[in-house]
Protein backbone atom coordinates (compact mmCIF):
# COMPACT_ATOMS: atom_id res chain seq x y z
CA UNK A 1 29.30 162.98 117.54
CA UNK A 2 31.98 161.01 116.34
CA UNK A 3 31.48 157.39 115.85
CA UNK A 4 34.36 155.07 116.49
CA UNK A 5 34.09 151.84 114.17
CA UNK A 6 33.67 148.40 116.41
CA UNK A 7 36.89 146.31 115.98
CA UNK A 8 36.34 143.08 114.97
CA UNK A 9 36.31 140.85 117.45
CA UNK A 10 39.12 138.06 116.96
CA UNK A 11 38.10 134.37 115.78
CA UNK A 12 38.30 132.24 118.81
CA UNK A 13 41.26 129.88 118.03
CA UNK A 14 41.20 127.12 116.28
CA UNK A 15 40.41 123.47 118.79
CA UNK A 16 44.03 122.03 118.86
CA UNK A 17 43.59 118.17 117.73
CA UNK A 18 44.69 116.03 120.08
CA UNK A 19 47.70 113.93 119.68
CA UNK A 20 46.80 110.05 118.58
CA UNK A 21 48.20 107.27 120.80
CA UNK A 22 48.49 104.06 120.62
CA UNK A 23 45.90 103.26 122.88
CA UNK A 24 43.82 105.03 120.20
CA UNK A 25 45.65 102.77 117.57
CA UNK A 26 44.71 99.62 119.32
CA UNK A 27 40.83 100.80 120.06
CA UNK A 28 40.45 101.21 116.44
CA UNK A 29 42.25 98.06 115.29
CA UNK A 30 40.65 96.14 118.18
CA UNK A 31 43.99 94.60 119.43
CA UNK A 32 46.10 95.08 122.54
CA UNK A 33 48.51 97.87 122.58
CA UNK A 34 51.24 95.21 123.20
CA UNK A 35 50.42 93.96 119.49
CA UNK A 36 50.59 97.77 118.18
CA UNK A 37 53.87 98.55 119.73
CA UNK A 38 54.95 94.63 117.89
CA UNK A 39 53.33 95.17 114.78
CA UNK A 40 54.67 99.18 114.30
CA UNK A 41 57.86 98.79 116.32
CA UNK A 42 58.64 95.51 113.61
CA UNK A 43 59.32 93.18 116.55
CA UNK A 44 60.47 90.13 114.77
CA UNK A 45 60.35 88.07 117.99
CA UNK A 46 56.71 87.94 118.77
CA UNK A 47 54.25 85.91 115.84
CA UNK A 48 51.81 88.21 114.71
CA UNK A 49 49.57 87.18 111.90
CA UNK A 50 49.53 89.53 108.64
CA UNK A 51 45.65 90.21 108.77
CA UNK A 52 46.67 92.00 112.03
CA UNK A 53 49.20 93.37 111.10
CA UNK A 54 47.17 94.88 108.14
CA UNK A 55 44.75 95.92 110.35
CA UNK A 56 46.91 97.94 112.87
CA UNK A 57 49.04 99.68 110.31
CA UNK A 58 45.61 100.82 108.56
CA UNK A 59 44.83 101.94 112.09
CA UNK A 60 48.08 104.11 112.23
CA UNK A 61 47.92 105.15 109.08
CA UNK A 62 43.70 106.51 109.58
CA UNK A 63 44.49 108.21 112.78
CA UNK A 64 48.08 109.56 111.57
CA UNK A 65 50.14 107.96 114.17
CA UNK A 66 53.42 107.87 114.24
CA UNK A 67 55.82 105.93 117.04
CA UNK A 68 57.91 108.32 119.37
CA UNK A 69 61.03 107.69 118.28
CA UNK A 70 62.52 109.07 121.60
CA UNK A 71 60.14 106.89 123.91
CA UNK A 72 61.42 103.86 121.26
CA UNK A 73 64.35 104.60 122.88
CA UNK A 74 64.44 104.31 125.97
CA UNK A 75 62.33 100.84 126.31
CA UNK A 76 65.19 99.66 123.87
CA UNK A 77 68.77 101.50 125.73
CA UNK A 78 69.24 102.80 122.54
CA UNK A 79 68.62 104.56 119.72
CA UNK A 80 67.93 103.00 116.12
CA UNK A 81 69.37 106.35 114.19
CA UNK A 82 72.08 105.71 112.20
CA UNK A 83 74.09 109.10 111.36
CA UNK A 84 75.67 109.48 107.86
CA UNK A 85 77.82 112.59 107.98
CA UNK A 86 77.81 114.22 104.47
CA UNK A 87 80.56 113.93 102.24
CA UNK A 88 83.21 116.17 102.63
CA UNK A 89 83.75 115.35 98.91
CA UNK A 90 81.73 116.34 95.66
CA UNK A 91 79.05 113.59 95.27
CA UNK A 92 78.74 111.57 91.82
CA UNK A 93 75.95 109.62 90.65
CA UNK A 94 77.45 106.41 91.59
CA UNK A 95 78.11 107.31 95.12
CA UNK A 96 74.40 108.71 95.50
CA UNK A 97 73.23 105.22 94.36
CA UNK A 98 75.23 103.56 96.88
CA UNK A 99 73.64 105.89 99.32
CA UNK A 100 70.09 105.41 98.35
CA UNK A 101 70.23 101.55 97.98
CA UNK A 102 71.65 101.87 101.73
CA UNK A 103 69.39 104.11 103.13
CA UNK A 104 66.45 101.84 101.74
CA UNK A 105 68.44 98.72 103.49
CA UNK A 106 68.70 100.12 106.54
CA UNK A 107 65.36 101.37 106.32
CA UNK A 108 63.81 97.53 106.09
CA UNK A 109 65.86 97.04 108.85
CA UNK A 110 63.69 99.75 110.88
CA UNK A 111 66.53 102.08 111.27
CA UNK A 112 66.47 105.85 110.71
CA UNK A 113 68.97 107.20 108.13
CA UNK A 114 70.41 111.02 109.20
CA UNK A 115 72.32 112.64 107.01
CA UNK A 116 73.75 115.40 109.05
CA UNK A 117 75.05 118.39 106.75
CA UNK A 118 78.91 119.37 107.74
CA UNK A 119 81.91 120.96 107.06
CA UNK A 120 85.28 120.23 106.98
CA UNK A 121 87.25 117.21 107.09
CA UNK A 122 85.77 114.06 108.84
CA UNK A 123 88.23 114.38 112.13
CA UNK A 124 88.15 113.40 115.85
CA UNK A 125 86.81 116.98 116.54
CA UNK A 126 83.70 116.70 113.89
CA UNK A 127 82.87 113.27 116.45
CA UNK A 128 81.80 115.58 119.23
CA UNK A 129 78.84 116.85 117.23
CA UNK A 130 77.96 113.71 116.15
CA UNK A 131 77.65 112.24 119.16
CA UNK A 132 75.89 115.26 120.67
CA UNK A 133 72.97 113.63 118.51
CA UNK A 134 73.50 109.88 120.14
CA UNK A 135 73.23 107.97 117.24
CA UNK A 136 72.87 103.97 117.50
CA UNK A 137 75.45 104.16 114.75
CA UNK A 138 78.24 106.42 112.31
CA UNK A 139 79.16 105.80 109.37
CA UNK A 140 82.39 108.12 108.09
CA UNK A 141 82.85 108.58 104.58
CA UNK A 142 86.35 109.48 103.66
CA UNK A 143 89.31 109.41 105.51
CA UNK A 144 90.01 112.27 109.21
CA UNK A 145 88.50 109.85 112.06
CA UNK A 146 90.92 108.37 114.21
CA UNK A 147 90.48 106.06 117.17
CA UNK A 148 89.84 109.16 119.87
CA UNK A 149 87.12 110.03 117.51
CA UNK A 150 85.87 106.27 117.47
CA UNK A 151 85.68 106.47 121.23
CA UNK A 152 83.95 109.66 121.41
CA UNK A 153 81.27 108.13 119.60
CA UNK A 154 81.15 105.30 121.34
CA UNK A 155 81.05 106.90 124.59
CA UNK A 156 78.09 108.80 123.45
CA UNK A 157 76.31 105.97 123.06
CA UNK A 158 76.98 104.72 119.61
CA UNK A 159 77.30 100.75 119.33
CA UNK A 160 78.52 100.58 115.61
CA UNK A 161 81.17 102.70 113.96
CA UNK A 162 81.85 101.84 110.05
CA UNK A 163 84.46 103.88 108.05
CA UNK A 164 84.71 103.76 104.24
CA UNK A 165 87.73 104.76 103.30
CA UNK A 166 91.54 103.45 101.92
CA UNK A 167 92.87 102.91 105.91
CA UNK A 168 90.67 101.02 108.91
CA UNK A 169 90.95 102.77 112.33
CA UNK A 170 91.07 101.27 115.18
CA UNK A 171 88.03 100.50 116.75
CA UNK A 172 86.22 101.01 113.92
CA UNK A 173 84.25 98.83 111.45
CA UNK A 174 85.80 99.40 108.26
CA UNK A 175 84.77 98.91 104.51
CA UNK A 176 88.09 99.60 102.53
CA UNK A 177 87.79 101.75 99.70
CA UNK A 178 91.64 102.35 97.86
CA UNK A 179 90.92 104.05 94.61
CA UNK A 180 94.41 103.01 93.32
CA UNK A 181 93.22 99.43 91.96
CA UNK A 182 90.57 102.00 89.60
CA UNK A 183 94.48 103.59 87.91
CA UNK A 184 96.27 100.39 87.79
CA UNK A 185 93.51 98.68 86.37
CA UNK A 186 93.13 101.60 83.75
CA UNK A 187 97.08 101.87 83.13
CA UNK A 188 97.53 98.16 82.88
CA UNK A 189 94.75 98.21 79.99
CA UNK A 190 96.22 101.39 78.26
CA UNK A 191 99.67 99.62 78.27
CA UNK A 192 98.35 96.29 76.57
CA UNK A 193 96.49 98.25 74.01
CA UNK A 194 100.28 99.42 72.92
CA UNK A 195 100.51 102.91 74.40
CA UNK A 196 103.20 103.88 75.95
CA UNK A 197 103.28 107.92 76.91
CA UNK A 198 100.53 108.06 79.40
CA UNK A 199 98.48 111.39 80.67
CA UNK A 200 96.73 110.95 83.62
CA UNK A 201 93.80 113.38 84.46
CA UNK A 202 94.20 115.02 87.99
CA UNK A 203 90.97 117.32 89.12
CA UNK A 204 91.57 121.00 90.49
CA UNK A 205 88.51 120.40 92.25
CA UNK A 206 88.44 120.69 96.16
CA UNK A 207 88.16 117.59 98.00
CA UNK A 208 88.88 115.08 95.61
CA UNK A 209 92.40 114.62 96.28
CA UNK A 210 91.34 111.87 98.33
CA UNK A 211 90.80 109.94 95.07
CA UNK A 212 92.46 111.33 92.71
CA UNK A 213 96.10 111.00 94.55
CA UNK A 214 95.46 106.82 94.77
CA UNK A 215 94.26 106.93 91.07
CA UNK A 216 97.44 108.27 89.96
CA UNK A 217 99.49 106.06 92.21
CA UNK A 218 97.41 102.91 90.74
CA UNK A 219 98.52 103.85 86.86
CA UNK A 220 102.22 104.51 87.76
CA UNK A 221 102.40 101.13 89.86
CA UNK A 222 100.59 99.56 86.75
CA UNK A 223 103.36 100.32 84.58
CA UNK A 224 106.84 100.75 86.99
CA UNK A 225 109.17 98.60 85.18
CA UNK A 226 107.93 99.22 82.09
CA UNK A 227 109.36 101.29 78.91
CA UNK A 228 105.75 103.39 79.31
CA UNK A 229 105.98 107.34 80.70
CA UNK A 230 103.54 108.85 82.53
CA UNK A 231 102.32 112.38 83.17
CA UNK A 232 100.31 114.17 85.32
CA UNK A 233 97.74 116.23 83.81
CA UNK A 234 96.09 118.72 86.18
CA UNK A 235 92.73 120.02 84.94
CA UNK A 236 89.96 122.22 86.35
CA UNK A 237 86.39 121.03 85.73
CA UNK A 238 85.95 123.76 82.87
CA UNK A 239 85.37 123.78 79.03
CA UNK A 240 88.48 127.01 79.01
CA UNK A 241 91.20 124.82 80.80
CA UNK A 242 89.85 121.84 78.57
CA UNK A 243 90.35 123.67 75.31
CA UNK A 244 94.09 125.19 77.04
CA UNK A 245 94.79 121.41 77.38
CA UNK A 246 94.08 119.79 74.37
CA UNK A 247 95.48 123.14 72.42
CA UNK A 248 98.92 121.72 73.60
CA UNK A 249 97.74 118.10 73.37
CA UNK A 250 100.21 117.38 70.31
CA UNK A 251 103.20 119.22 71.93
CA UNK A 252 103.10 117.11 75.19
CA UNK A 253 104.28 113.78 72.79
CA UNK A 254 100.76 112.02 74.74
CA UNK A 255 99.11 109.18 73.13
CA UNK A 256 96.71 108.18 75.86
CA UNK A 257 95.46 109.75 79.00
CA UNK A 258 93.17 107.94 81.88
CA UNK A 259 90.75 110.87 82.62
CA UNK A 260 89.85 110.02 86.53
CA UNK A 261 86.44 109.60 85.78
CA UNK A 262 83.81 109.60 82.75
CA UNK A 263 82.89 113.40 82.98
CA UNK A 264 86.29 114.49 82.77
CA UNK A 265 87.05 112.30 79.68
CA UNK A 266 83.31 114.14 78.26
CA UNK A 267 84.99 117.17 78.85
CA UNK A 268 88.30 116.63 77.67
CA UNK A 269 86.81 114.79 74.57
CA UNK A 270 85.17 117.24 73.51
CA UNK A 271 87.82 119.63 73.28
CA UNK A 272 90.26 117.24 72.03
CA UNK A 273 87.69 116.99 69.07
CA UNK A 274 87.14 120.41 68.32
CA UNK A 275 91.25 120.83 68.47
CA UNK A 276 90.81 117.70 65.36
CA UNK A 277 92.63 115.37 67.77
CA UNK A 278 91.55 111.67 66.93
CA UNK A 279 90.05 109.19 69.60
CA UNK A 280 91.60 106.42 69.66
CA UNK A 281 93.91 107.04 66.60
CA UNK A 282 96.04 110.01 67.92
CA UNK A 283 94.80 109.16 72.03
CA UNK A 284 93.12 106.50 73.56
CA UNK A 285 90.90 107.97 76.26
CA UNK A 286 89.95 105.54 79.09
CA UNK A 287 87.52 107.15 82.11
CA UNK A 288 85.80 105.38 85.32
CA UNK A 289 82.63 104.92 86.88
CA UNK A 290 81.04 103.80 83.92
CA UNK A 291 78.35 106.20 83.28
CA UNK A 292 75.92 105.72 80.84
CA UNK A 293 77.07 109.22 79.33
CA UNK A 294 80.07 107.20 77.99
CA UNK A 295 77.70 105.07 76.07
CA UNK A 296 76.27 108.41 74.21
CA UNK A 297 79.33 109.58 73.48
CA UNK A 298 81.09 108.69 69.90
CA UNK A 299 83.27 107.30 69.42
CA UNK A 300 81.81 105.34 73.11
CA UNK A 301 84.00 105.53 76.16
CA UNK A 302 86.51 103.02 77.38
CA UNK A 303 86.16 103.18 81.20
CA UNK A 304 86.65 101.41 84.50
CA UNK A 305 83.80 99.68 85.78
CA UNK A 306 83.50 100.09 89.64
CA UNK A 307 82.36 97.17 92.24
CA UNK A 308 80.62 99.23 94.84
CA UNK A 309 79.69 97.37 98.00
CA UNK A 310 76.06 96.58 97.75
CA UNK A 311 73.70 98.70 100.21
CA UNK A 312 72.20 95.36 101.62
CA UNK A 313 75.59 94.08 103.04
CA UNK A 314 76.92 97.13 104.56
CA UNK A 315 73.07 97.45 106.56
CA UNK A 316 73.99 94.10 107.66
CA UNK A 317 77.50 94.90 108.78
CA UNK A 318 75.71 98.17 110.65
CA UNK A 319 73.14 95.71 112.05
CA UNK A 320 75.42 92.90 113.53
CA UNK A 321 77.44 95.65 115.02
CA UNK A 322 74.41 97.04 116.58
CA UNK A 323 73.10 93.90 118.49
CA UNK A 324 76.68 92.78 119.12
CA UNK A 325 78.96 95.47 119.81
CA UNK A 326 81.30 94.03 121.64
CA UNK A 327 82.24 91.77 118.31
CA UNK A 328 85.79 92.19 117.00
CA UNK A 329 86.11 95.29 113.85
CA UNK A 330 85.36 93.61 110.34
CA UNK A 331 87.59 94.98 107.65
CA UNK A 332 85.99 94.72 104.05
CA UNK A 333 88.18 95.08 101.30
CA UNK A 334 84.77 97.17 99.38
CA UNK A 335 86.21 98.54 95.97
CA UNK A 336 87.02 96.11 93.14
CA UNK A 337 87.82 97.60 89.44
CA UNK A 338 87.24 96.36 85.83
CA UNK A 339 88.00 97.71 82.41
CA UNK A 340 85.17 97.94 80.05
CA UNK A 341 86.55 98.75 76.45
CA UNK A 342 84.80 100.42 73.90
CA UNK A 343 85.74 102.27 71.12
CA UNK A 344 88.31 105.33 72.74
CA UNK A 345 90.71 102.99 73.63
């Protein structure tokens, strides 16, 4: 006889926990659950004191409740995401501080920061999947949206859209960003310092034409009328068309070159130094961003010193547009530029 081993019998699932409320919230805290949605909902209007306050967050926090963001919704006609399509741009430490000091801003504010992952340029057509997400508010980095994709989004819902970029668009909100004060202001100081034949760094790299192009335009504006030259200087972000570069550095009659931004002047440092090119002596090197790599370098970087927008004033702007969005577009001139000089210029 043939025995046939017993299968196991299965372990009876697990007991799904139940979901907490905020009637369970307010049992626990020992408060209405008009004061939990107040006190987690940050309702500025209604005076709660902080020991209850205290007490109904620790509540939340015990029972791991979180507010339905959808059902947050719809008592309030709205949303309070705010959408942040991602650059269509490479991303450099200054920028992600803007972003982060923003995010936390908004944050305080009780808004929900989305970055939503794209593609592309930043045009009218991108606006339809933004607004497939209805957020409260957009805000567009770069330049591509144009009023039908402004009223897109609004139609969808959104009560605040805020471009950053050199142009406002209609309809828009618009913090103005024109990278060509960053070359004038580094041209103007290249031309007092007593240079006069001028390279200006111009990244291979995708997608930074957008700031590259008004950097250029800022150092020739800087010195039209002038007895100074200037040259354009395209370079990929590579030590082998560094080392090409500065291998003809001597031939091309340069003695200064603005860089674009601090990593290119690392780079192009570098391998002006190994070709026994001499900073400032033989070219004065100016970059931008100011980076605290240009302090490490030696000799230390000259470089433009960038006035970003603060992250507290632009939640603001996105805030006032929210609870008043019938208000008139605010324009923002956003970008001011200052030369720091150190010792490669």
């Amino acid at each position: 006889m043939v025995q046939i081993p017993k299968t196991p019998a299965s372990a009876p699932p697990a007991p799904t926990r139940s979901v907490p409320t905020s009637a369970d919230v307010a049992r626990l805290a020992g408060v209405s659950r008009a004061t939990v949605s107040y006190v987690l909902n940050n309702a500025g209007a209604v005076r709660i004191s902080e020991p209850t306050r205290r007490r109904v967050r620790d509540a939340a926090r015990e029972l791991g409740y979180v507010p339905h963001a959808a059902a947050r919704s719809l008592r309030a006609g709205h949303s309070r995401t705010v959408l942040m399509p991602a650059p269509a741009f490479p991303v450099g430490p200054l920028y992600s501080q803007f972003i982060n000091e923003l995010q936390a801003a908004l944050a305080r504010l009780d808004y929900t920061v989305v970055q939503y992952g794209t593609s592309g340029v930043h045009d009218d057509e991108a606006a339809r999947a933004w607004a497939e997400l209805r957020p409260v508010a957009v805000l567009v980095p770069g330049s591509g949206l144009g009023p039908r994709g402004v009223d897109v989004l609004k139609r969808a819902g959104a009560r605040a859209v805020v471009t950053l970029g050199p142009e406002a668009v209609e309809g828009a909100h618009a913090l103005l960003m024109d990278h060509d004060v960053v070359g004038h202001s580094a041209g103007a100081h290249l031309f007092d310092r007593g240079r006069r034949r001028i390279g200006v760094i111009v990244p291979r790299e995708p997608g930074l034409e957008a700031f590259s192009a008004p950097r250029l335009a800022g150092v020739r504006a800087a010195l039209r009328g002038t007895d100074a030259t200037v040259t354009e200087l395209p370079l990929a972000a590579d030590e082998g068309a560094a080392a090409r570069l500065a291998a003809r550095w001597r031939d091309l009659g340069l003695d200064a070159v603005f860089t674009y931004n601090d990593e290119y002047a690392m780079l192009l440092m570098r391998a002006l130094q190994d070709e026994g090119v001499r900073i400032p002596e033989e070219a004065a090197v100016v970059g931008a961003d100011n980076l605290m790599l240009g302090r490490l370098l030696r000799p230390r970087l000259s470089t433009v010193h960038l006035d970003l927008p603060c992250g507290r004033e632009l939640a603001g702007l996105v805030d006032r547009a929210v609870r008043d969005p019938a208000a008139a577009p605010e324009a923002h001139k956003a970008l001011g530029a200052s030369v720091v000089r150190r010792e490669s210029s």
